[in-house]
N, C-alpha and C. Protein backbone atom coordinates (compact mmCIF):
# COMPACT_ATOMS: atom_id res chain seq x y z
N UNK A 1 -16.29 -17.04 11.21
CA UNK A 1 -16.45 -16.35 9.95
C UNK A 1 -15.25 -16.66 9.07
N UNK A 2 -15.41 -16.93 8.00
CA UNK A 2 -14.78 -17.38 6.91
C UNK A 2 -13.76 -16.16 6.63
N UNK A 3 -12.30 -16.11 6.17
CA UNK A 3 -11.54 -15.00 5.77
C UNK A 3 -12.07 -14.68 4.70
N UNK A 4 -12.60 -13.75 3.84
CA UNK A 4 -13.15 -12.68 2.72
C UNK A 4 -11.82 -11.95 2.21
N UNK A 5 -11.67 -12.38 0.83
CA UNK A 5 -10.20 -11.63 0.65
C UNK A 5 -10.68 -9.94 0.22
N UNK A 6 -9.97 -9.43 0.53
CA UNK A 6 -9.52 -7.58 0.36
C UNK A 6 -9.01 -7.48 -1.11
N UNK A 7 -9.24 -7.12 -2.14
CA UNK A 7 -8.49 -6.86 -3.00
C UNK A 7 -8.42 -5.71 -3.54
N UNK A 8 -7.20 -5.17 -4.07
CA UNK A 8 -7.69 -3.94 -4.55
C UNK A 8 -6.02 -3.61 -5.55
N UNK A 9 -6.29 -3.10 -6.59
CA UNK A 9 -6.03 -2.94 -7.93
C UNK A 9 -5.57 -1.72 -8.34
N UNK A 10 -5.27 -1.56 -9.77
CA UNK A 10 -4.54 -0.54 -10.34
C UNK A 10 -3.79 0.31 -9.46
N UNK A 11 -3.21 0.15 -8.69
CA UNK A 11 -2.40 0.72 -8.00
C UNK A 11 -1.25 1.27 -8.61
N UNK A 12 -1.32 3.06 -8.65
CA UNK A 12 -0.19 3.31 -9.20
C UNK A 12 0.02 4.99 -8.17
N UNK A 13 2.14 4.76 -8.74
CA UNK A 13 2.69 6.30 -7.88
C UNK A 13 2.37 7.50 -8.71
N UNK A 14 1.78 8.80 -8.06
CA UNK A 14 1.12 9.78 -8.35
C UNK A 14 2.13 10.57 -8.17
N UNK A 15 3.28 10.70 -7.21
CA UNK A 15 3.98 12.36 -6.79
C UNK A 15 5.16 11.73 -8.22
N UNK A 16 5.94 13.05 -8.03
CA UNK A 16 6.59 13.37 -9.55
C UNK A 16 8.41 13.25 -8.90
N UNK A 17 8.72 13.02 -7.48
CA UNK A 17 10.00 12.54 -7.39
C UNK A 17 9.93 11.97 -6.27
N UNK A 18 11.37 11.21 -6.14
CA UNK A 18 11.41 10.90 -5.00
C UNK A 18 11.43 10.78 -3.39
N UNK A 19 11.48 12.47 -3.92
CA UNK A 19 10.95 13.15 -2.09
C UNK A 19 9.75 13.18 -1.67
N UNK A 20 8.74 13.28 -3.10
CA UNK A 20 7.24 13.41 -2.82
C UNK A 20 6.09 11.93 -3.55
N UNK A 21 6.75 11.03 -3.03
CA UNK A 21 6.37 9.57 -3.63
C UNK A 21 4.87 9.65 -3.17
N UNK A 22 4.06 9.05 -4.25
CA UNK A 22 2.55 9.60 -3.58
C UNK A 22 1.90 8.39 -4.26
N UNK A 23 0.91 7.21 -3.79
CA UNK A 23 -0.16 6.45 -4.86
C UNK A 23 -1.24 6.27 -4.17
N UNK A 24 -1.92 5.47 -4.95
CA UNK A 24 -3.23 4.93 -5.06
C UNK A 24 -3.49 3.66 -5.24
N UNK A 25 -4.72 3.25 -4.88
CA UNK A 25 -4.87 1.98 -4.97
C UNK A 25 -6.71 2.11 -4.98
N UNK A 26 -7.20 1.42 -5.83
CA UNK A 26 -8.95 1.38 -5.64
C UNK A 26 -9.19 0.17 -5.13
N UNK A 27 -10.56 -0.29 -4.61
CA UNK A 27 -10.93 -1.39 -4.27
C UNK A 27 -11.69 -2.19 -5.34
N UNK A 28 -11.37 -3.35 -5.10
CA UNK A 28 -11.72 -4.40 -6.40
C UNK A 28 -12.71 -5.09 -6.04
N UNK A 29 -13.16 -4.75 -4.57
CA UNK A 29 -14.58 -6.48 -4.14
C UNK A 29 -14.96 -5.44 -3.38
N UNK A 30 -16.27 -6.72 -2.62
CA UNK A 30 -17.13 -5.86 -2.20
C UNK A 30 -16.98 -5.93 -0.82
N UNK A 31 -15.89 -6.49 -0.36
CA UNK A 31 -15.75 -6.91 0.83
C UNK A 31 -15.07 -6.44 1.74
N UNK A 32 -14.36 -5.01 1.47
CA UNK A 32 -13.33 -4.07 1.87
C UNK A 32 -13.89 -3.21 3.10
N UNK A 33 -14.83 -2.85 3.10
CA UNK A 33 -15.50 -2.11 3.65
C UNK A 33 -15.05 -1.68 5.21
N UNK A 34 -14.66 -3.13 5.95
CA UNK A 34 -14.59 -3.36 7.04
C UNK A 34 -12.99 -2.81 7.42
N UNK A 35 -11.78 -2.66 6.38
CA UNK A 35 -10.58 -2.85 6.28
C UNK A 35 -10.28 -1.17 7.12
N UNK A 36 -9.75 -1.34 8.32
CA UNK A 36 -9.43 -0.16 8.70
C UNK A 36 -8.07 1.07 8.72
N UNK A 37 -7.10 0.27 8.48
CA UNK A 37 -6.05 0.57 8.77
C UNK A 37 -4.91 -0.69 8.38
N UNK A 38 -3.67 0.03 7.67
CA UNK A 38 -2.44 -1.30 6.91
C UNK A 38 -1.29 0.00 6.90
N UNK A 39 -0.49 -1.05 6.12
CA UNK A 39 0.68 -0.28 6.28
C UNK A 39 1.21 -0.78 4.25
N UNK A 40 2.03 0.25 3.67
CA UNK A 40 3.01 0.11 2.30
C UNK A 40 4.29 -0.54 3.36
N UNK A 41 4.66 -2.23 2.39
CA UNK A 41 5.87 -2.41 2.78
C UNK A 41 6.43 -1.90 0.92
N UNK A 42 7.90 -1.66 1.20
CA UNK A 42 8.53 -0.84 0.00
C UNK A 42 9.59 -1.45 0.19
N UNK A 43 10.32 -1.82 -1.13
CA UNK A 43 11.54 -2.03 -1.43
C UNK A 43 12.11 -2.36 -2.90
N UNK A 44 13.49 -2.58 -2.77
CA UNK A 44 14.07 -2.88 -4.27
C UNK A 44 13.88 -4.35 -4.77
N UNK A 45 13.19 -5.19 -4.10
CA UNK A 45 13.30 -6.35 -4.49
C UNK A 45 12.09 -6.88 -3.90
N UNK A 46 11.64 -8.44 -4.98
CA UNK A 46 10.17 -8.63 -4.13
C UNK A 46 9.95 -9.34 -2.81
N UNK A 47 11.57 -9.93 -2.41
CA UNK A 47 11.85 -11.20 -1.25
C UNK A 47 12.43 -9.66 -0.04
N UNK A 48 12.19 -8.10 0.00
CA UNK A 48 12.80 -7.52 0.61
C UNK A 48 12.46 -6.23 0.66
N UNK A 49 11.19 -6.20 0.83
CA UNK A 49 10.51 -5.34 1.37
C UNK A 49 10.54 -4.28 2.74
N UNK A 50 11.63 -4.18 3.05
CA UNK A 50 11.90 -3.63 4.33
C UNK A 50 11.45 -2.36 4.64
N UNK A 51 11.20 -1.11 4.06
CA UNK A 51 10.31 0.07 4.61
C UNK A 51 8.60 0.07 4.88
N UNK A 52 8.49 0.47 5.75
CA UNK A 52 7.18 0.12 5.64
C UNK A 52 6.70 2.08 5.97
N UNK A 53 5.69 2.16 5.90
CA UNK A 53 4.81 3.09 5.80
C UNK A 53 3.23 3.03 5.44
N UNK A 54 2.66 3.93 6.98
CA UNK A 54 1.49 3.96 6.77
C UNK A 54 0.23 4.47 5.97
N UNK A 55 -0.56 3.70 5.37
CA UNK A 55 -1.42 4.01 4.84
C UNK A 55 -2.42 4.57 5.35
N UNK A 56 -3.30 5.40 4.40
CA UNK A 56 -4.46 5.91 3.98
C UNK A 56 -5.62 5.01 3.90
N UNK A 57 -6.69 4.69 4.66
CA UNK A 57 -7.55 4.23 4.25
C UNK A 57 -8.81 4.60 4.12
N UNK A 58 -9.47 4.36 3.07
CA UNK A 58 -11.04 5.30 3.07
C UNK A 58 -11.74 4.23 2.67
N UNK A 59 -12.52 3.77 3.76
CA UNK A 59 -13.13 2.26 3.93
C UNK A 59 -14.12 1.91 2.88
N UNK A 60 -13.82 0.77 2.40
CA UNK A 60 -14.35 0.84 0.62
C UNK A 60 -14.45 1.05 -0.29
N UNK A 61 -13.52 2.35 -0.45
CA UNK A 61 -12.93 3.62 -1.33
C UNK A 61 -11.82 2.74 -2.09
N UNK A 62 -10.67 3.06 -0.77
CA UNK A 62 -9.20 3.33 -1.65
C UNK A 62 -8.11 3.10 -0.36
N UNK A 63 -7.16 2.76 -1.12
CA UNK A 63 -6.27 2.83 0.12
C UNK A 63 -4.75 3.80 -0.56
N UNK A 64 -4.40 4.79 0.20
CA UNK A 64 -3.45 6.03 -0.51
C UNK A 64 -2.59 6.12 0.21
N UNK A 65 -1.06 5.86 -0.42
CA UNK A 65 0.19 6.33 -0.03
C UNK A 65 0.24 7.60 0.19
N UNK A 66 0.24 8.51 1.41
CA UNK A 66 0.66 9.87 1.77
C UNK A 66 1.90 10.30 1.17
N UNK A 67 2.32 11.39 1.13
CA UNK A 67 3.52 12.08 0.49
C UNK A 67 4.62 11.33 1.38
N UNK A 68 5.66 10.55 0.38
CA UNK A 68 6.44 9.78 1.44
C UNK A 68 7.67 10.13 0.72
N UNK A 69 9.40 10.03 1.52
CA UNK A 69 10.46 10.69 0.64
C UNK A 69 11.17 8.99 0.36
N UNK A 70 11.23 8.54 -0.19
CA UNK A 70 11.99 6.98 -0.77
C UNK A 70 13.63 7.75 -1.23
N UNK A 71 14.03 9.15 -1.19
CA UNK A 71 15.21 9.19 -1.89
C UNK A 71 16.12 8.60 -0.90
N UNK A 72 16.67 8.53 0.21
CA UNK A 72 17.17 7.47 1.07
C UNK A 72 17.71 6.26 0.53
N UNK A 73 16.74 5.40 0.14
CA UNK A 73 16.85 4.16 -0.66
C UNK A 73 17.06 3.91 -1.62
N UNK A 74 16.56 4.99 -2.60
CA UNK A 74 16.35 4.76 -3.55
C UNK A 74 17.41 5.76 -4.34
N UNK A 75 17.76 4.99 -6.19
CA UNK A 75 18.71 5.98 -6.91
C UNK A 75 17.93 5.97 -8.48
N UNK A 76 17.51 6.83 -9.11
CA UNK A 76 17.10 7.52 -9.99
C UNK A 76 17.63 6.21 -10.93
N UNK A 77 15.79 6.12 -11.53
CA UNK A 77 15.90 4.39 -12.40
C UNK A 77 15.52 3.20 -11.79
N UNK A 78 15.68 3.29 -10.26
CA UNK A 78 15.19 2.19 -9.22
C UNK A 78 13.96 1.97 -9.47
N UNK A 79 13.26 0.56 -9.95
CA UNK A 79 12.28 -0.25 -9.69
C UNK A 79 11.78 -0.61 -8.30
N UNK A 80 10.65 0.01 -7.87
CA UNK A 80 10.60 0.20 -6.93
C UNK A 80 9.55 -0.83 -6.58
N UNK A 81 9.54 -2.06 -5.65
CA UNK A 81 8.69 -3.02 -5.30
C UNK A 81 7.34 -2.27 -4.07
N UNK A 82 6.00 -2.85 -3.96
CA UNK A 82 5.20 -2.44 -2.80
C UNK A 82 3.93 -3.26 -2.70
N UNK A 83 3.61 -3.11 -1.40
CA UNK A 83 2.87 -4.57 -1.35
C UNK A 83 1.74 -3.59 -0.21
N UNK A 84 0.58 -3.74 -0.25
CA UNK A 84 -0.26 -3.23 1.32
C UNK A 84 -0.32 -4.32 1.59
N UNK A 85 0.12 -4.21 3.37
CA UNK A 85 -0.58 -5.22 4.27
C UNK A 85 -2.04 -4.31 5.38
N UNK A 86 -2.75 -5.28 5.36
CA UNK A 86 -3.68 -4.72 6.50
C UNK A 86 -3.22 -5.14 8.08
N UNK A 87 -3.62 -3.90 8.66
CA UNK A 87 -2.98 -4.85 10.02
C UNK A 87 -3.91 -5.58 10.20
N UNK A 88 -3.06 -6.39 11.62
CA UNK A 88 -3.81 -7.81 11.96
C UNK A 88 -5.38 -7.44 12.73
N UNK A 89 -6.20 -7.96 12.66
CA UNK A 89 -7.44 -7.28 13.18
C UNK A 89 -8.73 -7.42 12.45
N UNK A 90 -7.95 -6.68 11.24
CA UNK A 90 -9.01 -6.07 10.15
C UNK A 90 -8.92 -7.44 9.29
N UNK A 91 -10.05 -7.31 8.67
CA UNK A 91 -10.78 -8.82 7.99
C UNK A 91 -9.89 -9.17 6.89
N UNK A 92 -9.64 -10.10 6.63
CA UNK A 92 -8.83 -10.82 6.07
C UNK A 92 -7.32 -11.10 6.68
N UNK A 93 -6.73 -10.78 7.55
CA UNK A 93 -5.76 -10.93 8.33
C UNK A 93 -5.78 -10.85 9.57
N UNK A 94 -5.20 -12.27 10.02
CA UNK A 94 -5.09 -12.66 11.31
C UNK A 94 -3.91 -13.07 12.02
């Protein structure tokens, strides 16, 4: 079976500081369906992604950052980089 890419869009942070970092993400294809489980890698830069945290997934839906605290890392004004990976398994990554 051919890899089917996952995509999914407008992804934006919902909680209101940095203790209660919260987003979203919708699905963009039709091909998500299958996607069970990934992880938010997070960081200050796009070559350095080092926190990771698990995602929310609602299969075909959405995939949602849980209430997560970034103040650790992060200092008021920080551009904050994030990327979902799916784990390995689930369709499109192997």
């Amino acid at each position: 079976m051919a890899d089917k890419p996952i995509v999914y869009s407008n992804f934006h942070i919902t909680g209101k500081t940095r203790a209660t970092a919260t987003g979203i993400g919708f699905l963009n294809e039709e091909t998500g369906s299958s996607l069970v489980s990934g992880e938010f890698h997070m960081g200050l830069t796009k070559t350095n992604l080092v926190h990771q945290y698990a995602a929310q997934v609602a299969a075909g839906a959405s995939i949602t950052l849980p209430a997560t605290d970034i103040e650790s890392w992060t200092s008021v004004g920080d551009k904050v980089y994030i990327q979902f990976v799916p784990d390995v398994g689930d369709e499109g990554r192997t």
